[in-house]
N, C-alpha and C. Protein backbone atom coordinates (compact mmCIF):
# COMPACT_ATOMS: atom_id res chain seq x y z
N UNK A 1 -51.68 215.89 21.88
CA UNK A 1 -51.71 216.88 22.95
C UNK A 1 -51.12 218.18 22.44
N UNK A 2 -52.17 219.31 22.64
CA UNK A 2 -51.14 220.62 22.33
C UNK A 2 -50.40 221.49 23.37
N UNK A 3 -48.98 221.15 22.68
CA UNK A 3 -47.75 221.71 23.41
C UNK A 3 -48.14 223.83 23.46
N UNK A 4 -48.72 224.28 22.80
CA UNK A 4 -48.78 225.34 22.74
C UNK A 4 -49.25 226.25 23.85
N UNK A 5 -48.49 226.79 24.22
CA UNK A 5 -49.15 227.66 24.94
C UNK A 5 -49.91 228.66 25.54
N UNK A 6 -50.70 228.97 25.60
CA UNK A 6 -51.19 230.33 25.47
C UNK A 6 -51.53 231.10 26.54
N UNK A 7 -51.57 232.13 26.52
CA UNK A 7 -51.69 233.36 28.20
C UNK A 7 -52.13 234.66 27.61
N UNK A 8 -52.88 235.27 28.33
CA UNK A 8 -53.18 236.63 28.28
C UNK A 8 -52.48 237.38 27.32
N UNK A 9 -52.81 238.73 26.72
CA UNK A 9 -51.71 239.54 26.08
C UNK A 9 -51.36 240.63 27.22
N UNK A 10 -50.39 241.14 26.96
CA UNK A 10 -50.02 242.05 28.04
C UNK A 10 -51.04 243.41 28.41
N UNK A 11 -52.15 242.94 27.45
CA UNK A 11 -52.91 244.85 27.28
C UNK A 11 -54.10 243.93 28.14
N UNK A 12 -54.14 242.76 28.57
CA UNK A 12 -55.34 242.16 29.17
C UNK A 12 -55.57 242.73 30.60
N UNK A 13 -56.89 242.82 31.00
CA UNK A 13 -57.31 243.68 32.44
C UNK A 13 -56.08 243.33 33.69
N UNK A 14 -55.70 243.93 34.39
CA UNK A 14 -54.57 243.67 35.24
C UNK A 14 -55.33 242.68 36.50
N UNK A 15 -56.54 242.66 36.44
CA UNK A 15 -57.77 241.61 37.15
C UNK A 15 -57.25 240.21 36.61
N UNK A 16 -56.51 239.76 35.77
CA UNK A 16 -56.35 238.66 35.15
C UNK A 16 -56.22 237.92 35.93
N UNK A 17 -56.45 236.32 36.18
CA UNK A 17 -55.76 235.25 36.66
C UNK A 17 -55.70 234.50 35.81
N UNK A 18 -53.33 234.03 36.05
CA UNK A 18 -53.48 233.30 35.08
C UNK A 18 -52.74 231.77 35.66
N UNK A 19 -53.03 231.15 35.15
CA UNK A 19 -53.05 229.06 35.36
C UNK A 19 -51.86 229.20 35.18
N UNK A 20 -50.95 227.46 35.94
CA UNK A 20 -50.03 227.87 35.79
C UNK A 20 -49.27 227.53 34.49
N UNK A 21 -49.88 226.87 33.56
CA UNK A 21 -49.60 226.79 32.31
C UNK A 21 -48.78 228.23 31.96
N UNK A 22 -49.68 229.36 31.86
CA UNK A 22 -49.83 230.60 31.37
C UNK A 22 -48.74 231.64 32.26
N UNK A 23 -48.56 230.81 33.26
CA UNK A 23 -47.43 231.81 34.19
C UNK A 23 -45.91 231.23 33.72
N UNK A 24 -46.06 229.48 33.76
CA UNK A 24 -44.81 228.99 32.81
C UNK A 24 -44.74 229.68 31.30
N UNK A 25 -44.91 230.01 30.55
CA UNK A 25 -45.23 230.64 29.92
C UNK A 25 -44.48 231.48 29.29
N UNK A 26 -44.78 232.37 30.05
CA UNK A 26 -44.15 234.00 30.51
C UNK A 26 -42.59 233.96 31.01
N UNK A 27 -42.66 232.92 32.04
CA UNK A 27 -41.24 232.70 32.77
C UNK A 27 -40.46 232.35 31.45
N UNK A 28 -40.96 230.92 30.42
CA UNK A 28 -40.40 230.13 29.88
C UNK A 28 -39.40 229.10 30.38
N UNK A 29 -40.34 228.84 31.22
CA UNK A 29 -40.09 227.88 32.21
C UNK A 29 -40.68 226.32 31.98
N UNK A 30 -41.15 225.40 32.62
CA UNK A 30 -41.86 223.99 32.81
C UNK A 30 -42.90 224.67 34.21
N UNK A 31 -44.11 223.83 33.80
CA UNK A 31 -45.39 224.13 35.00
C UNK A 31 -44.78 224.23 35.97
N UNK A 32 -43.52 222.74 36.51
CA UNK A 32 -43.58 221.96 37.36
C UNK A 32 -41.92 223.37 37.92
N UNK A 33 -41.49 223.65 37.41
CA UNK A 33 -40.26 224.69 37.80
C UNK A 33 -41.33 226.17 38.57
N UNK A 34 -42.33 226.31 37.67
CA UNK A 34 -43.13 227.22 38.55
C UNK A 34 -43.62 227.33 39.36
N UNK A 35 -43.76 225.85 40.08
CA UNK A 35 -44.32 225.19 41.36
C UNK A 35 -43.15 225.29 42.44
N UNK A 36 -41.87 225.02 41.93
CA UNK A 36 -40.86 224.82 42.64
C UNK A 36 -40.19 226.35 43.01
N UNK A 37 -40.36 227.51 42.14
CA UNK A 37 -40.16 228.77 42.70
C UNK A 37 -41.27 228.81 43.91
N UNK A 38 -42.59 228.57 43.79
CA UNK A 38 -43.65 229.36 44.80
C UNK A 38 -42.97 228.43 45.87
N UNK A 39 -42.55 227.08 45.88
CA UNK A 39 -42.40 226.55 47.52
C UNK A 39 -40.93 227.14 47.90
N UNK A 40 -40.32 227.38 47.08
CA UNK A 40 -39.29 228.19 47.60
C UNK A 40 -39.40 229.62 47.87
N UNK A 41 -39.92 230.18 47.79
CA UNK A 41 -40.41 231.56 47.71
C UNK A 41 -39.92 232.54 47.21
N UNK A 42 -39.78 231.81 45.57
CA UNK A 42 -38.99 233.10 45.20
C UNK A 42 -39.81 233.89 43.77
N UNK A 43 -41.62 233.41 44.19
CA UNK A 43 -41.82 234.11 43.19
C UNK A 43 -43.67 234.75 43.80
N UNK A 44 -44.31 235.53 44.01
CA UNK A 44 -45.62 235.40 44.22
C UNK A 44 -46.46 234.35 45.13
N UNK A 45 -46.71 233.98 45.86
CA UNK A 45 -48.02 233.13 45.76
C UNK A 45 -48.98 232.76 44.77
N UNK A 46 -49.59 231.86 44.69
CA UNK A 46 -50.69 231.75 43.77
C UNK A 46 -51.90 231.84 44.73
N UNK A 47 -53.23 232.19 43.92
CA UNK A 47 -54.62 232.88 44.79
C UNK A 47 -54.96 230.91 44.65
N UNK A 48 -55.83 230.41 45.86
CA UNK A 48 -56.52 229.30 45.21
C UNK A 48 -57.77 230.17 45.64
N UNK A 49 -58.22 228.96 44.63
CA UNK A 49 -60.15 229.29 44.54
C UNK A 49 -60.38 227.56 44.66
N UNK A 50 -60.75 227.65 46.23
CA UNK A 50 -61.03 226.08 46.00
C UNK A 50 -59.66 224.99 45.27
N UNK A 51 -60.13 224.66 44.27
CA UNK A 51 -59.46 223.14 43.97
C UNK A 51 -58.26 223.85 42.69
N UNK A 52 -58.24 224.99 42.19
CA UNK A 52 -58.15 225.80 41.34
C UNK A 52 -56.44 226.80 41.99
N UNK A 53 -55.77 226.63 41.45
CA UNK A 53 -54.19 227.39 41.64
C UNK A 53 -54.41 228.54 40.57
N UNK A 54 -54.27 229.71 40.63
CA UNK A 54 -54.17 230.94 40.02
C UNK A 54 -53.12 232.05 40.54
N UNK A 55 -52.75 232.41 39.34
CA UNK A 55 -52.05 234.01 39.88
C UNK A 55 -51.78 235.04 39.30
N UNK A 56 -52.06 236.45 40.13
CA UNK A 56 -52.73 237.55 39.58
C UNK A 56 -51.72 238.08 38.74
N UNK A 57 -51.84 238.74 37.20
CA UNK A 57 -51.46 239.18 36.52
C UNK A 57 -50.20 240.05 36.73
N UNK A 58 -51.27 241.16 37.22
CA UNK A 58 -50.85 242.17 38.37
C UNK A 58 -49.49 242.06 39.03
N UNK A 59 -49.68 240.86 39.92
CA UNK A 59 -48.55 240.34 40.66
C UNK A 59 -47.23 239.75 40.01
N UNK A 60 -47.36 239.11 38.94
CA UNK A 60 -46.69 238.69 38.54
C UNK A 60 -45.79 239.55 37.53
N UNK A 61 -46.50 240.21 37.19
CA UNK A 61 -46.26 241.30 35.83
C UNK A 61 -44.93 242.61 37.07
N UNK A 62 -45.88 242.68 37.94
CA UNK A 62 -44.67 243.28 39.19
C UNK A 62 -43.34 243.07 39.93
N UNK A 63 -43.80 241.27 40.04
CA UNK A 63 -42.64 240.54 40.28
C UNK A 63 -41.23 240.65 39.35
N UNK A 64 -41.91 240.69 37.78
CA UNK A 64 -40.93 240.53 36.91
C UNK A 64 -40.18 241.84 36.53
N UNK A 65 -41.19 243.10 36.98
CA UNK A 65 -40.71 244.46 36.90
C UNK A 65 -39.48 244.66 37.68
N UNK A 66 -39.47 244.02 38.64
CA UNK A 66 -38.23 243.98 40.09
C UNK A 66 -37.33 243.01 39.64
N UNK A 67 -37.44 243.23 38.69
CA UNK A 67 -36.10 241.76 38.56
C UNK A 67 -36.21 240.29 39.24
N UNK A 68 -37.40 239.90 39.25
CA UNK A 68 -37.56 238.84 40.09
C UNK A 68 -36.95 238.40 41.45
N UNK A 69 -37.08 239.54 42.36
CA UNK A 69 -36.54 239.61 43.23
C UNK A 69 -37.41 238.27 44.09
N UNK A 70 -36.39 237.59 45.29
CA UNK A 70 -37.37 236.66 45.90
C UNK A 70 -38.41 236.97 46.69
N UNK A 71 -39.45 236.45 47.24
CA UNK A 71 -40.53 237.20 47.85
C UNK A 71 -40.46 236.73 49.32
N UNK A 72 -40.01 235.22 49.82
CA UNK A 72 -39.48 235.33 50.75
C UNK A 72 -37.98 235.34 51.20
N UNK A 73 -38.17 236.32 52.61
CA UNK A 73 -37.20 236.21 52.81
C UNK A 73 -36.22 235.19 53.99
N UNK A 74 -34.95 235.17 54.47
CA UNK A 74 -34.66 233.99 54.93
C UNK A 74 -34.85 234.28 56.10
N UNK A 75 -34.63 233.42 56.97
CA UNK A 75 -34.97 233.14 58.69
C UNK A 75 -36.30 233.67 58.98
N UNK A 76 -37.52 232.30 58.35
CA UNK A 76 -38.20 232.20 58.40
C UNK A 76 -38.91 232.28 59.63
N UNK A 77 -38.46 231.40 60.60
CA UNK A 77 -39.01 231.27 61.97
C UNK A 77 -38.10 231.01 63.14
């Protein structure tokens, strides 16, 4: 199995969507830690397409500009 990872380069169209392989990645994180920010809300949403988890370059590349600030906030409902 290859451990390697690979993702976009940073000069790639800001249209990108990237898997969450490719978003762990970036974080240098585990898939499964990148799953556990979005249900906590402290990072983006991911777009689905159908059966398919993605998330926009764009967004993410922004998120990280802010210092990874959380995206939700508390007292939800």
């Amino acid at each position: 199995m290859n451990t390697t990872a690979t993702f976009p380069p940073a000069d790639a169209p800001a249209a990108a969507l990237l898997d969450v392989r490719a978003v762990a990645a970036l974080l240098g994180c585990s898939t499964r830690h990148v799953y556990r920010l979005v249900d906590a809300g402290h990072m983006p949403p991911p777009v689905r397409l159908g059966a398919l988890v993605r998330w926009r370059r764009q967004d993410i590349d922004a998120w990280l500009a802010t210092g990874c600030k959380p995206i939700r906030h508390a007292g939800r409902g």
